[in-house]
N, C-alpha and C. Protein backbone atom coordinates (compact mmCIF):
# COMPACT_ATOMS: atom_id res chain seq x y z
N UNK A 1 109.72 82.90 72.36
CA UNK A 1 109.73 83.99 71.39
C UNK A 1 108.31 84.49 71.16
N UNK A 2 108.08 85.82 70.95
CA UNK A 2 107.13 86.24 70.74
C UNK A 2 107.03 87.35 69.26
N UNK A 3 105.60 87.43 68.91
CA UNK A 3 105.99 87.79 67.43
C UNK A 3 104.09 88.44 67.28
N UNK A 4 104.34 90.23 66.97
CA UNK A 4 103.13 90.07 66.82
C UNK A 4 102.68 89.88 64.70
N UNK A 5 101.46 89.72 64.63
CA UNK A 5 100.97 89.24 63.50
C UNK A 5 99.71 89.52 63.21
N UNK A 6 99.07 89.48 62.38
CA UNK A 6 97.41 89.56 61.85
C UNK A 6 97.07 88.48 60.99
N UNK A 7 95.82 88.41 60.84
CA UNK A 7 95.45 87.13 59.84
C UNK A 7 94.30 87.95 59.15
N UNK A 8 94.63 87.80 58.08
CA UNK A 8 93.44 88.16 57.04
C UNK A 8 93.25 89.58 57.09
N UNK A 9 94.06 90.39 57.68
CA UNK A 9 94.12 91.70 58.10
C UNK A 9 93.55 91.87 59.67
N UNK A 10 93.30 90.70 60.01
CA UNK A 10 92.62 90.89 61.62
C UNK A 10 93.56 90.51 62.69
N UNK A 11 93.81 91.38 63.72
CA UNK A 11 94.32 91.51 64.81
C UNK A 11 93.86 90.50 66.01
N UNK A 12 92.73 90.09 65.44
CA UNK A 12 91.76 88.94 66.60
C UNK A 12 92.68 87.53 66.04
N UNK A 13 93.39 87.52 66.53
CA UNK A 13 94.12 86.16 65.72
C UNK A 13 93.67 84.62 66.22
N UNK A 14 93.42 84.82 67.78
CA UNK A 14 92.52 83.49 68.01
C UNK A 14 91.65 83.32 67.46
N UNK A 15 90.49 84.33 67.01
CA UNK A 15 89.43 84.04 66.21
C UNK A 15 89.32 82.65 64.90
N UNK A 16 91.02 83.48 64.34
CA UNK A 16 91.11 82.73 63.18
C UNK A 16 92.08 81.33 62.76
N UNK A 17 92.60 81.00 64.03
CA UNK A 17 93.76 79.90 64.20
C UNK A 17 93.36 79.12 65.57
N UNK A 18 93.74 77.66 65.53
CA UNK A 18 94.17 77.16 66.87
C UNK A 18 95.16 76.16 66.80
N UNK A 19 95.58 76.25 67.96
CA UNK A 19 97.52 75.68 67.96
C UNK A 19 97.41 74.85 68.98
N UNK A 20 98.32 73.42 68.82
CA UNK A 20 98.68 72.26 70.12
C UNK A 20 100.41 72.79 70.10
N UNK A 21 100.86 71.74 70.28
CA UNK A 21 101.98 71.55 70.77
C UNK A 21 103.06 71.05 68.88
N UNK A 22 101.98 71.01 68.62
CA UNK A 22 102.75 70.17 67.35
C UNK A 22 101.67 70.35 65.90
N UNK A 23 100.74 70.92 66.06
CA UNK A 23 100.18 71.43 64.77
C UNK A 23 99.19 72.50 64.83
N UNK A 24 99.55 73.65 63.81
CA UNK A 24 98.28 74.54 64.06
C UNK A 24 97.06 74.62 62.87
N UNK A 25 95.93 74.75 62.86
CA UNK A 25 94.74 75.14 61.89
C UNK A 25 94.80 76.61 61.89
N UNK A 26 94.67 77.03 60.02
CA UNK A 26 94.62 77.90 60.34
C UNK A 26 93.65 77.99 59.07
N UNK A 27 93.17 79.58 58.37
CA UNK A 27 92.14 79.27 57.68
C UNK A 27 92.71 79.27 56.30
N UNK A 28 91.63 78.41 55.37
CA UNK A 28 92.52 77.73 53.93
C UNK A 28 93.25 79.46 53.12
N UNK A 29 92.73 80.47 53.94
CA UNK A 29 93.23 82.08 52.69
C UNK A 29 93.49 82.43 53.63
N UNK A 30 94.35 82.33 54.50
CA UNK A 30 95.08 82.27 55.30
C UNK A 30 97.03 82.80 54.56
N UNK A 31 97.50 84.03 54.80
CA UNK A 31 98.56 84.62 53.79
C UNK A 31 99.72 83.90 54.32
N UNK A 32 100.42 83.28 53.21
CA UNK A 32 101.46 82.29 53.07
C UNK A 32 102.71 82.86 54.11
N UNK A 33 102.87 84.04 54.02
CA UNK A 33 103.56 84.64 55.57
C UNK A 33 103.15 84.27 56.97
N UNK A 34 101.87 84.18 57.35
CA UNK A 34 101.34 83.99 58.41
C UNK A 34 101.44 82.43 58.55
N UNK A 35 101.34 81.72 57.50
CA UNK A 35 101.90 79.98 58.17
C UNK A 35 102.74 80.12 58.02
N UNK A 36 103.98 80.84 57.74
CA UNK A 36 105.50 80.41 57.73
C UNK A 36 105.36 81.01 59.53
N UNK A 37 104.87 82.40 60.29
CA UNK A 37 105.76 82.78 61.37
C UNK A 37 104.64 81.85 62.23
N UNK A 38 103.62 80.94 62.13
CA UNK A 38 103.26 80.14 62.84
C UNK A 38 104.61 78.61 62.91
N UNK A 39 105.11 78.25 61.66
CA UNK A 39 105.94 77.39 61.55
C UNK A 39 107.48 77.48 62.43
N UNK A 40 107.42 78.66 62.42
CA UNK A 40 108.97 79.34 62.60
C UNK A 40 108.95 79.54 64.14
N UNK A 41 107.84 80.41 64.69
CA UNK A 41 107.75 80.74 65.77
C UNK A 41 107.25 79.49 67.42
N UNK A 42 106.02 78.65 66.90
CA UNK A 42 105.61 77.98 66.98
C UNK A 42 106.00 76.42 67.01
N UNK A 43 106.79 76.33 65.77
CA UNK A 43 107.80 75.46 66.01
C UNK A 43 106.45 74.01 65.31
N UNK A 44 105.61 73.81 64.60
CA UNK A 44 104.49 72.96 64.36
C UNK A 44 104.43 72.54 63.05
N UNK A 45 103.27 71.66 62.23
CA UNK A 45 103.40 71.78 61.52
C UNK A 45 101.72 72.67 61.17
N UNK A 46 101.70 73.48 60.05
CA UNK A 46 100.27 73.85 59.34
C UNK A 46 99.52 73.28 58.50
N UNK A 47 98.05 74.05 59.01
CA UNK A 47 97.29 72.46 58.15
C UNK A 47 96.19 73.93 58.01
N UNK A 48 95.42 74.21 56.40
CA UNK A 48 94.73 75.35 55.94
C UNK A 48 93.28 74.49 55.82
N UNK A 49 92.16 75.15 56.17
CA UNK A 49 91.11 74.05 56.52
C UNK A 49 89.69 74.81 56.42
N UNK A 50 88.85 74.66 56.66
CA UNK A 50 86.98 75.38 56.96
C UNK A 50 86.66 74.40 57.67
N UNK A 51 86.00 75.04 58.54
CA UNK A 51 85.31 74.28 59.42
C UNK A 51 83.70 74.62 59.05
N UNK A 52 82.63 74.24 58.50
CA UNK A 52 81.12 74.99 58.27
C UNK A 52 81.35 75.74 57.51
N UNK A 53 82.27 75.52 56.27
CA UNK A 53 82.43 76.56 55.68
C UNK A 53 82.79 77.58 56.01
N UNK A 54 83.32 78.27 57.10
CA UNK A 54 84.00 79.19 57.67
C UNK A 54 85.71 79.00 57.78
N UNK A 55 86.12 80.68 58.04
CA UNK A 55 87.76 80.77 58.32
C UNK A 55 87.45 80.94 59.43
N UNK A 56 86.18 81.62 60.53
CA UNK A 56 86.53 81.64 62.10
C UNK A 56 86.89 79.77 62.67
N UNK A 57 88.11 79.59 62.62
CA UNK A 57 88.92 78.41 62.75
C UNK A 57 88.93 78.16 64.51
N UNK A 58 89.37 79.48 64.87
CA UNK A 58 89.24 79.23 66.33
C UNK A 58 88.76 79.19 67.45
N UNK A 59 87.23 79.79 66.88
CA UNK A 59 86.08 79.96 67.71
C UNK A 59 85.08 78.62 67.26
N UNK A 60 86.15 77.38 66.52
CA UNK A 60 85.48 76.53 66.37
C UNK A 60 85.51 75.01 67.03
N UNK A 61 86.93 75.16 66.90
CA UNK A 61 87.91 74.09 67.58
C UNK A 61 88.99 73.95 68.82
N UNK A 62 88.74 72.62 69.28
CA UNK A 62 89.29 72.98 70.38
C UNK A 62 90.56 72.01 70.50
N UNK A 63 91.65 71.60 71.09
CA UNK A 63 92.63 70.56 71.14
C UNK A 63 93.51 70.44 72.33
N UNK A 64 93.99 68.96 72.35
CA UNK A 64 94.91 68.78 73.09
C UNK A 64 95.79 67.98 72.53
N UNK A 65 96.56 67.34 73.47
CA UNK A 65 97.58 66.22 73.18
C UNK A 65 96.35 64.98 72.76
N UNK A 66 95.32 64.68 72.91
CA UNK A 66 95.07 63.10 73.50
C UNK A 66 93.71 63.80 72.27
N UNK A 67 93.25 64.81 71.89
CA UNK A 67 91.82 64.62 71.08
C UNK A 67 91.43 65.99 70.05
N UNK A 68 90.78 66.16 69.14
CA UNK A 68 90.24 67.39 68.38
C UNK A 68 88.81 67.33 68.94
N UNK A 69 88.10 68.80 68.82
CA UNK A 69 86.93 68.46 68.89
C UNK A 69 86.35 69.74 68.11
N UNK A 70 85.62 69.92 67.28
CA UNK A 70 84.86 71.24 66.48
C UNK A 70 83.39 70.72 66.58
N UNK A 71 82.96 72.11 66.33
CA UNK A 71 81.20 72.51 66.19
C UNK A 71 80.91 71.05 65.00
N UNK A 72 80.04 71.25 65.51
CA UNK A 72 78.73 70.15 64.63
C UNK A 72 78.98 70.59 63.20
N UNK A 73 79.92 69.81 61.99
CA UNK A 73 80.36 69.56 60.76
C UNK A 73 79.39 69.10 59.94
N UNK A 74 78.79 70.21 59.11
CA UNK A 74 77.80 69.94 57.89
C UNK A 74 78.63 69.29 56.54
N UNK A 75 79.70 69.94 56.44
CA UNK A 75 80.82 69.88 55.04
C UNK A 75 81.63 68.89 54.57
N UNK A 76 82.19 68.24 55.76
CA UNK A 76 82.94 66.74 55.50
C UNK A 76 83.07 66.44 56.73
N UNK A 77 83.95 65.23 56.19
CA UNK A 77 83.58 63.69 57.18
C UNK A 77 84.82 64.57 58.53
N UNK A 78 85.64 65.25 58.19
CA UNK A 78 86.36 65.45 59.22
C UNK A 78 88.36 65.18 58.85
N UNK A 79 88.35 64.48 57.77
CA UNK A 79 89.42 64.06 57.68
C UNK A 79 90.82 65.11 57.58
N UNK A 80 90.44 66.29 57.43
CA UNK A 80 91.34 67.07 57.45
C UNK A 80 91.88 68.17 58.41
N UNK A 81 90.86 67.27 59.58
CA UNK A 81 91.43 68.08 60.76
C UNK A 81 91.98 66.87 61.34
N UNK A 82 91.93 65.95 61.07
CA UNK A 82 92.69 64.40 62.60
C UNK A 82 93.90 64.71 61.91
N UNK A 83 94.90 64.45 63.27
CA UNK A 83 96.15 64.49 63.63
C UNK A 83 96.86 63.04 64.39
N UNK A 84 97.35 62.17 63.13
CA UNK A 84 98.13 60.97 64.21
C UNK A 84 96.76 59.87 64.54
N UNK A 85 97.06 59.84 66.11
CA UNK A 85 96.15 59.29 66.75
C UNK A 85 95.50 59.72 68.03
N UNK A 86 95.44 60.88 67.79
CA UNK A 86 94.36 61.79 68.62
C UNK A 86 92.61 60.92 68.27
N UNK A 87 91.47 61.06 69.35
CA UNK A 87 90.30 61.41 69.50
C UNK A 87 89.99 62.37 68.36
N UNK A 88 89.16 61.98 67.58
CA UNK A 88 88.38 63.18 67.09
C UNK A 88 86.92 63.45 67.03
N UNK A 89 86.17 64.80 67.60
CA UNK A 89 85.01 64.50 67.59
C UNK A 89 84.18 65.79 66.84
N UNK A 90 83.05 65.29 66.47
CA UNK A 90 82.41 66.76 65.57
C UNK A 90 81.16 66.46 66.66
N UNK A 91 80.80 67.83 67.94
CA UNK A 91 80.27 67.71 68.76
C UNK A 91 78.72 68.52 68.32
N UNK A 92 77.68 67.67 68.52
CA UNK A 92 76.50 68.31 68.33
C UNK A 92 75.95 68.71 69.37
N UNK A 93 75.63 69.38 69.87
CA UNK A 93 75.34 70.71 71.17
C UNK A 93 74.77 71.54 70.41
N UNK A 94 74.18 72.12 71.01
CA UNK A 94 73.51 73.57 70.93
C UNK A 94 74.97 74.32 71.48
N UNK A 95 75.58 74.16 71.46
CA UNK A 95 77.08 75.27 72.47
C UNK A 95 77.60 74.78 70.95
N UNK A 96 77.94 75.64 69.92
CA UNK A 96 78.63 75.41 68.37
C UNK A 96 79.35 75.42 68.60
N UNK A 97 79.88 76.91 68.94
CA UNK A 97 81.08 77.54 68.69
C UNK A 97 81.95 77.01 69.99
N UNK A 98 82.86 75.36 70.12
CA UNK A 98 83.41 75.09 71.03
C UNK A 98 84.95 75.94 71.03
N UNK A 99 85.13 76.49 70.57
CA UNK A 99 86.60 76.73 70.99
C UNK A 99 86.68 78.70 71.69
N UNK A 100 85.54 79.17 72.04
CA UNK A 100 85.25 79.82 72.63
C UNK A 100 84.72 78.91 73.77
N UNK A 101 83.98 77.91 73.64
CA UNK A 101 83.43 77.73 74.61
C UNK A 101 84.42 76.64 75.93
N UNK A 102 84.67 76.03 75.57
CA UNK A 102 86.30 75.14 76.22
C UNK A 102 87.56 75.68 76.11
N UNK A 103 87.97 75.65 77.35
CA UNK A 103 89.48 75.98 77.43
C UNK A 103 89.92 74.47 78.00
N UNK A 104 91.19 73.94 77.39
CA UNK A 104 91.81 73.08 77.53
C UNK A 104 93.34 72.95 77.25
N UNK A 105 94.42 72.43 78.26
CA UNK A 105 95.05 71.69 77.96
C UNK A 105 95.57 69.78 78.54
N UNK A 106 96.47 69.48 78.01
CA UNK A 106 96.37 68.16 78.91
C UNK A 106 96.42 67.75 80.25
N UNK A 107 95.74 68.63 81.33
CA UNK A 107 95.85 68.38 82.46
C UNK A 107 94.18 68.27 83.05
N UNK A 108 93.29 68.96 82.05
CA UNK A 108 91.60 69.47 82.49
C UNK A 108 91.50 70.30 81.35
N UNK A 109 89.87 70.28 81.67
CA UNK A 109 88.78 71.25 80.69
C UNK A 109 88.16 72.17 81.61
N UNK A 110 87.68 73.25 81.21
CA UNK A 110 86.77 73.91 81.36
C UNK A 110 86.05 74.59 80.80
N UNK A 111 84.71 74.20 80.59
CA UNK A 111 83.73 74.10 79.87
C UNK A 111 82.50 75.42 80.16
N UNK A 112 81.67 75.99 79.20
CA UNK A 112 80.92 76.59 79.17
C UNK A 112 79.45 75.98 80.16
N UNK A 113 78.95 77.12 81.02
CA UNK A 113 77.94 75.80 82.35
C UNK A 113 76.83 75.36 81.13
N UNK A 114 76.35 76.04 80.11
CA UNK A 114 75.64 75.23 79.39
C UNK A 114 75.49 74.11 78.41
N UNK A 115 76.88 73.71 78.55
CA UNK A 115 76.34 71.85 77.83
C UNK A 115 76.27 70.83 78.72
N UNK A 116 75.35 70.10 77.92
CA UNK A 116 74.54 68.99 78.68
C UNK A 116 75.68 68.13 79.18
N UNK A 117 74.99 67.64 80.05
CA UNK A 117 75.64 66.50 81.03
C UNK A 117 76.06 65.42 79.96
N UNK A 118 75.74 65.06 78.49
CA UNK A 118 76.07 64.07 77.51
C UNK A 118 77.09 65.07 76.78
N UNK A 119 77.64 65.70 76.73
CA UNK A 119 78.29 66.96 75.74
C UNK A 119 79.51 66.90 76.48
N UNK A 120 79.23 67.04 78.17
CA UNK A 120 80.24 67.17 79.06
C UNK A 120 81.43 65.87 78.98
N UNK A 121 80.40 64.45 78.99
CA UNK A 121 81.21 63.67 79.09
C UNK A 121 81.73 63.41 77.73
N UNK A 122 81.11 63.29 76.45
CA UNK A 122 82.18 63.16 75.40
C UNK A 122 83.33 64.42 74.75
N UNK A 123 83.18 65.40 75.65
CA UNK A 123 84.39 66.40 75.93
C UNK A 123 85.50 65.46 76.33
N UNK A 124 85.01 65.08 77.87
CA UNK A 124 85.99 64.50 78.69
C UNK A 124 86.93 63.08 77.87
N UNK A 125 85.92 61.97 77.24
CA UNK A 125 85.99 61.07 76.59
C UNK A 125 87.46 61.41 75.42
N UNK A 126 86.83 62.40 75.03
CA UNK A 126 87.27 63.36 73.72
C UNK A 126 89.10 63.85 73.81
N UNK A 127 89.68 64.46 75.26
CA UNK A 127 90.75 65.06 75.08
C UNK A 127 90.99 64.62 76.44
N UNK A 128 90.67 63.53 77.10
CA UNK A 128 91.21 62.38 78.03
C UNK A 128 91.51 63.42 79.14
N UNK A 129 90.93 63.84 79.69
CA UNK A 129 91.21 64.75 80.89
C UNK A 129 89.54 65.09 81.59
N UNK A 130 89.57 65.59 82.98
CA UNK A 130 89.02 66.05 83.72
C UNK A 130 88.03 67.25 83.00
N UNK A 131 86.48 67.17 83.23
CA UNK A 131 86.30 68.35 82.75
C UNK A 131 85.58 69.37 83.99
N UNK A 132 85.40 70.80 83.97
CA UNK A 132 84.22 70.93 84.68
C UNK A 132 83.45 72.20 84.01
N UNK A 133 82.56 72.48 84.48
CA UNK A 133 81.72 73.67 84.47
C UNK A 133 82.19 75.08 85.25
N UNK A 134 82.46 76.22 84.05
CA UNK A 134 82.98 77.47 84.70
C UNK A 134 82.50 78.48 84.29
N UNK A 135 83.28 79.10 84.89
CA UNK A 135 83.33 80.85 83.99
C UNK A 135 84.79 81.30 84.69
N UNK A 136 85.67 83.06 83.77
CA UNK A 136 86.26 82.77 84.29
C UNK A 136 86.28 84.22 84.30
N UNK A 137 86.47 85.29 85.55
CA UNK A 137 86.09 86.40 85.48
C UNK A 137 85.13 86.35 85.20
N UNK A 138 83.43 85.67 85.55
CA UNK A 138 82.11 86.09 85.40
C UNK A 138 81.98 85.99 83.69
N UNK A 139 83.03 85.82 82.92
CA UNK A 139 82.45 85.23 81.54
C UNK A 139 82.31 83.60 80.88
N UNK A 140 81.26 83.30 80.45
CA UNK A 140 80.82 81.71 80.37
C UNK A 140 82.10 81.43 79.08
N UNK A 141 82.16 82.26 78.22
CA UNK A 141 82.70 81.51 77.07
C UNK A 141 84.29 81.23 77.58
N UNK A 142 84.91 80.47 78.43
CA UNK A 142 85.71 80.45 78.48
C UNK A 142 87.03 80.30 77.99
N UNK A 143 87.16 79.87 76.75
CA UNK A 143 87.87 79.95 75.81
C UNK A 143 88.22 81.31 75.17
N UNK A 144 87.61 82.09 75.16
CA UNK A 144 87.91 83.64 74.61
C UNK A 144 88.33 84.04 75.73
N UNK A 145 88.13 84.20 76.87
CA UNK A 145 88.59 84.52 78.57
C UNK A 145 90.16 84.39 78.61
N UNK A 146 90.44 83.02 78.28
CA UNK A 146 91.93 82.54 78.78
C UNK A 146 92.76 82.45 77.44
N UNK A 147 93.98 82.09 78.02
CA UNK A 147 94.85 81.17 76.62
C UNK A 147 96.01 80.81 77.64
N UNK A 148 95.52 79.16 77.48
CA UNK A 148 96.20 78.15 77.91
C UNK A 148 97.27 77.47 77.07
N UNK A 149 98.11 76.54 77.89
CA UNK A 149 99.47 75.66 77.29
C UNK A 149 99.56 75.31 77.78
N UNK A 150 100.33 74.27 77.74
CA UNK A 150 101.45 73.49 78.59
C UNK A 150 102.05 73.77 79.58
N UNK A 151 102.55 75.02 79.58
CA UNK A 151 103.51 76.14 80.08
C UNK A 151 102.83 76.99 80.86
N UNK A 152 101.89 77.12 80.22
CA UNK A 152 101.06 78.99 81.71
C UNK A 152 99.65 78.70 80.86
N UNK A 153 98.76 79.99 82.03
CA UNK A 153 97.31 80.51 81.49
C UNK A 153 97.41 81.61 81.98
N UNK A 154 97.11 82.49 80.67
CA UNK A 154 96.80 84.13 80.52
C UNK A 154 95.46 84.41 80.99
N UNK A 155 94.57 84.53 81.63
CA UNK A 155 93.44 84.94 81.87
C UNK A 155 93.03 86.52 81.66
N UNK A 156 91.92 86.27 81.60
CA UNK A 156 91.25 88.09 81.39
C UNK A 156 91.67 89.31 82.66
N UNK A 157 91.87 90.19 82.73
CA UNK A 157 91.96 90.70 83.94
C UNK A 157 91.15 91.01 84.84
N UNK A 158 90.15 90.76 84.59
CA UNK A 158 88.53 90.80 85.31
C UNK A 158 88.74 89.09 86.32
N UNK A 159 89.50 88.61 86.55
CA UNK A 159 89.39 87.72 87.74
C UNK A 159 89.84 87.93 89.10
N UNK A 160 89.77 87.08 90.15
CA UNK A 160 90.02 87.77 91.41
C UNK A 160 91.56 86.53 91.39
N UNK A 161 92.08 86.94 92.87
CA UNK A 161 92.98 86.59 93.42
C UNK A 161 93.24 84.79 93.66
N UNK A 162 91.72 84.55 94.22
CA UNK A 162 91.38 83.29 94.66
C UNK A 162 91.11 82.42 93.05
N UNK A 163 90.59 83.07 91.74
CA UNK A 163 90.28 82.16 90.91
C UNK A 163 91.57 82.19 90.11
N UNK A 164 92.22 82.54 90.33
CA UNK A 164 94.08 82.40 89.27
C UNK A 164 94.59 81.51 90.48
N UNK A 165 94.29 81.28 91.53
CA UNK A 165 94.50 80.15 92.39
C UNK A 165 93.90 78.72 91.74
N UNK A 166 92.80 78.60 91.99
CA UNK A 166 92.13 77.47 91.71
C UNK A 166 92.42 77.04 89.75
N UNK A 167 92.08 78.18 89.05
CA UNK A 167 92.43 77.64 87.65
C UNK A 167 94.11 77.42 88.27
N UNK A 168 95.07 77.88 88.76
CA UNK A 168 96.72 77.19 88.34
C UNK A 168 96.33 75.87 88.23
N UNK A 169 95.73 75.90 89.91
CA UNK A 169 95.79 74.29 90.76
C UNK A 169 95.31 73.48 89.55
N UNK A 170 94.16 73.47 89.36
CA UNK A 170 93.41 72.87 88.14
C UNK A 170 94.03 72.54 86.50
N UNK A 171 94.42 73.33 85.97
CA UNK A 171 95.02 72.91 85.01
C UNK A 171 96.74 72.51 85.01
N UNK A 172 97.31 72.86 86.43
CA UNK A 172 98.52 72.87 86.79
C UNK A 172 99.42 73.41 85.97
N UNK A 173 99.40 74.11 85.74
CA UNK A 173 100.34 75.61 85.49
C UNK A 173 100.37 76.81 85.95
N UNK A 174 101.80 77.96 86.01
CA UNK A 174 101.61 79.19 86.23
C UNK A 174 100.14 80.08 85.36
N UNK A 175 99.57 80.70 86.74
CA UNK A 175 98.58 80.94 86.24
C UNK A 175 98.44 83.22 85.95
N UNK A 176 98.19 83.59 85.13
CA UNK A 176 98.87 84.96 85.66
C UNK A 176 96.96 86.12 84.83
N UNK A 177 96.92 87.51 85.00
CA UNK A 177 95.95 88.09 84.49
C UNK A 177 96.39 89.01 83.38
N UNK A 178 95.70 89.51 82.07
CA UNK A 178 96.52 90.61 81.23
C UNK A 178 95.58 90.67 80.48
N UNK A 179 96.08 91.87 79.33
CA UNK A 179 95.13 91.96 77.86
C UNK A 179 96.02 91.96 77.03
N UNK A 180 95.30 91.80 75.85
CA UNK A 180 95.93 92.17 74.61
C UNK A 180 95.14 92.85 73.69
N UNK A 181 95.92 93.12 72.45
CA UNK A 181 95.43 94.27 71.53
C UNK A 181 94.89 95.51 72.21
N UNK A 182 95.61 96.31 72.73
CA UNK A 182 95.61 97.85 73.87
C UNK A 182 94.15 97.55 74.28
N UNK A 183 94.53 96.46 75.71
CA UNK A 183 93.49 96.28 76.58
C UNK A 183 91.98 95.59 76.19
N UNK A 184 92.39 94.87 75.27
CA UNK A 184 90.98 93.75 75.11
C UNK A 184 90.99 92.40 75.95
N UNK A 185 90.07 92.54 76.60
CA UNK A 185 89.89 91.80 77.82
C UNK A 185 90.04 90.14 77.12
N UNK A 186 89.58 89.67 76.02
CA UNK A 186 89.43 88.63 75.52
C UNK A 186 90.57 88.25 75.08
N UNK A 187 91.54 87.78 75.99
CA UNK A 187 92.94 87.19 75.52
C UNK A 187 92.97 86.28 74.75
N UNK A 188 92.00 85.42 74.95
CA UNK A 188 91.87 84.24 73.77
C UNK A 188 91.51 83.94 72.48
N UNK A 189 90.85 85.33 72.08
CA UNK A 189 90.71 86.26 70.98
C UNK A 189 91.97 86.89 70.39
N UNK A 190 92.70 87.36 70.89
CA UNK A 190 94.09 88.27 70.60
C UNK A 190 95.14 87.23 70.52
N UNK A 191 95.50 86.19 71.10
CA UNK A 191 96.43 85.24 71.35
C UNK A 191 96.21 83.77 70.84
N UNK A 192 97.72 83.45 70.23
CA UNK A 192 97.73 82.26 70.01
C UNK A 192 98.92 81.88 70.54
N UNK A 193 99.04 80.75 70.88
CA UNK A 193 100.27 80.00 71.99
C UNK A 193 100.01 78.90 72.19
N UNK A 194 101.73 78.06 72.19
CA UNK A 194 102.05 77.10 72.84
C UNK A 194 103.36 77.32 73.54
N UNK A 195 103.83 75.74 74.50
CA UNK A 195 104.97 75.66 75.28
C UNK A 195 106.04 76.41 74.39
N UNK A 196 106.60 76.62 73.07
CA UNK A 196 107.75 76.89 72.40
C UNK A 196 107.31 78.37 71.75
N UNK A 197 106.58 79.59 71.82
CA UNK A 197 106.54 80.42 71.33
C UNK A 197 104.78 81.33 71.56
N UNK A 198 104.34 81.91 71.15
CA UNK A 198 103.47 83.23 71.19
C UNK A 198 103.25 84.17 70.12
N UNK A 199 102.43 84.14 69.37
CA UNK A 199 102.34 85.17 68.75
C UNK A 199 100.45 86.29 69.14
N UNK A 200 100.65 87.25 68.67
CA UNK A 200 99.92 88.35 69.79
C UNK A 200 99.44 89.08 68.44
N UNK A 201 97.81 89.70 68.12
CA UNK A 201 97.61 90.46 67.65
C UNK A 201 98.54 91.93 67.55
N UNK A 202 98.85 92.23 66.08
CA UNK A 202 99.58 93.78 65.48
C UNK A 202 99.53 95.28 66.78
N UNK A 203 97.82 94.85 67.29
CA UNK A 203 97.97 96.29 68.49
C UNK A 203 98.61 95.79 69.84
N UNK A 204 98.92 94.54 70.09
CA UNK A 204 99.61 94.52 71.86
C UNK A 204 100.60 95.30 71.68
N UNK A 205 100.49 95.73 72.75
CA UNK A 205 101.26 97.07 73.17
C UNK A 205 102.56 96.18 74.02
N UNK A 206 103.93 97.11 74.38
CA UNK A 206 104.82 96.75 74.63
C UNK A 206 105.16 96.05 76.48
N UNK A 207 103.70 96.61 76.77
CA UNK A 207 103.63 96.53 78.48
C UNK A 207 103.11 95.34 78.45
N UNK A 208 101.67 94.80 77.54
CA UNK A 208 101.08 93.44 77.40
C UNK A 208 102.25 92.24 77.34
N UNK A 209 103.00 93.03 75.86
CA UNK A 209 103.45 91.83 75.87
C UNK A 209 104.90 91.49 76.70
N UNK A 210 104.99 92.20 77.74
CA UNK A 210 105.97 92.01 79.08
C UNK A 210 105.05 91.00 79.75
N UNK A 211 103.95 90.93 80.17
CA UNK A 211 103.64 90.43 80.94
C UNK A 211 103.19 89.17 79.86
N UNK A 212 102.41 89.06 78.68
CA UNK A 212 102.53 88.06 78.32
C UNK A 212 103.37 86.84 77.92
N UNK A 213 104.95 87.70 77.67
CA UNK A 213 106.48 86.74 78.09
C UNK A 213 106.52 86.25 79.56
N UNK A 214 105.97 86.71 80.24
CA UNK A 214 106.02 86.28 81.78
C UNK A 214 105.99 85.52 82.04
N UNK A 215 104.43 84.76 82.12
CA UNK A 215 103.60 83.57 81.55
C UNK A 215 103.88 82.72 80.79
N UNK A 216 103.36 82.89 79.55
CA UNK A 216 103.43 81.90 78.38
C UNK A 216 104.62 81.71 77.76
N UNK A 217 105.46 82.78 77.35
CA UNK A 217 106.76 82.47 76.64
C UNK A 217 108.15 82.11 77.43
């Protein structure tokens, strides 16, 4: 199912949420409508949060099945982002903003080429999978580039033939190219998704989100 939505009046909805398989963050003024069609659609449970004192929630954090990981945490110990018995890590890098900067699900990472070789491995450590160094369509932040699941990866449409090859192989899923919000290249910005549902910034247009049911839903 797919469902479009805004947060906070913003159409950038990755900006301001990130979603696993079974719980999403979203930001604490965050409108009581928008965690119900994350609940409904999504199928998870919601958890209202700051990361640095911020609502950009999703340009902060990153997740899988096996770990959490957010920007370097001035504000608290962390306790209100762990889930279960996931990994949790508050990563100090010069690379903050990890959830632009990593794309992940439980199969591999791919990581922004500038964190250190110690950053890289407690990524890996972090959400128990493979990591490497990318870009994807010639952009480093890879996390704003894509939007991954379980199920598929949406990539930017600025990639070639051969790299929707290698990312499928790699994260092992259908791998496909598109935009959202009438042609913003930054799908991972516009989109939030898992295996059971999709929801898409207020402007995707009716052709996006054909091709984004393709894929992900």
């Amino acid at each position: 199912m797919i469902k479009k939505i805004s947060i906070l009046r913003s159409n950038f909805i990755g900006v301001y949420s990130r979603v696993w398989e079974d719980i999403a963050f979203l930001p604490f003024n965050a409108e009581d409508f928008v965690e119900k069609d994350f609940e409904d659609i999504l199928k998870v449970e919601t958890r209202k949060i700051l990361i640095n004192n911020s609502p950009l929630i999703g340009t902060m954090m990153v997740l899988n099945s096996n770990g959490i990981i957010i920007g370097k945490n001035d504000f608290d110990d962390g306790s209100s982002m762990t889930v279960g018995d996931r990994n949790f890590l508050s990563l100090k890098d010069k690379m903050n903003a990890v959830g632009n900067d990593i794309l992940a699900n439980d199969h591999g990472a791919m990581v922004h080429k500038s964190f250190t070789a110690a950053a890289v491995k407690k990524i890996s450590d972090t959400l128990g999978v493979e990591v490497i160094k990318g870009t994807i369509g010639d952009i480093k932040t890879v996390g704003s580039a894509a939007v991954l699941t379980q199920k598929g990866l949406l990539t930017t449409p600025e990639v070639s033939d051969d790299e929707i090859e290698f990312l499928s192989n790699f994260f092992k899923v259908p791998a496909k190219s598109g935009t959202a919000n009438f042609g913003n290249l930054y799908v991972g910005s516009s989109i939030v998704a898992n295996s059971k549902g999709v929801l898409v910034g207020e402007d995707t247009t009716p052709i996006e989100i054909g091709r984004i049911d393709d894929i992900l839903a």
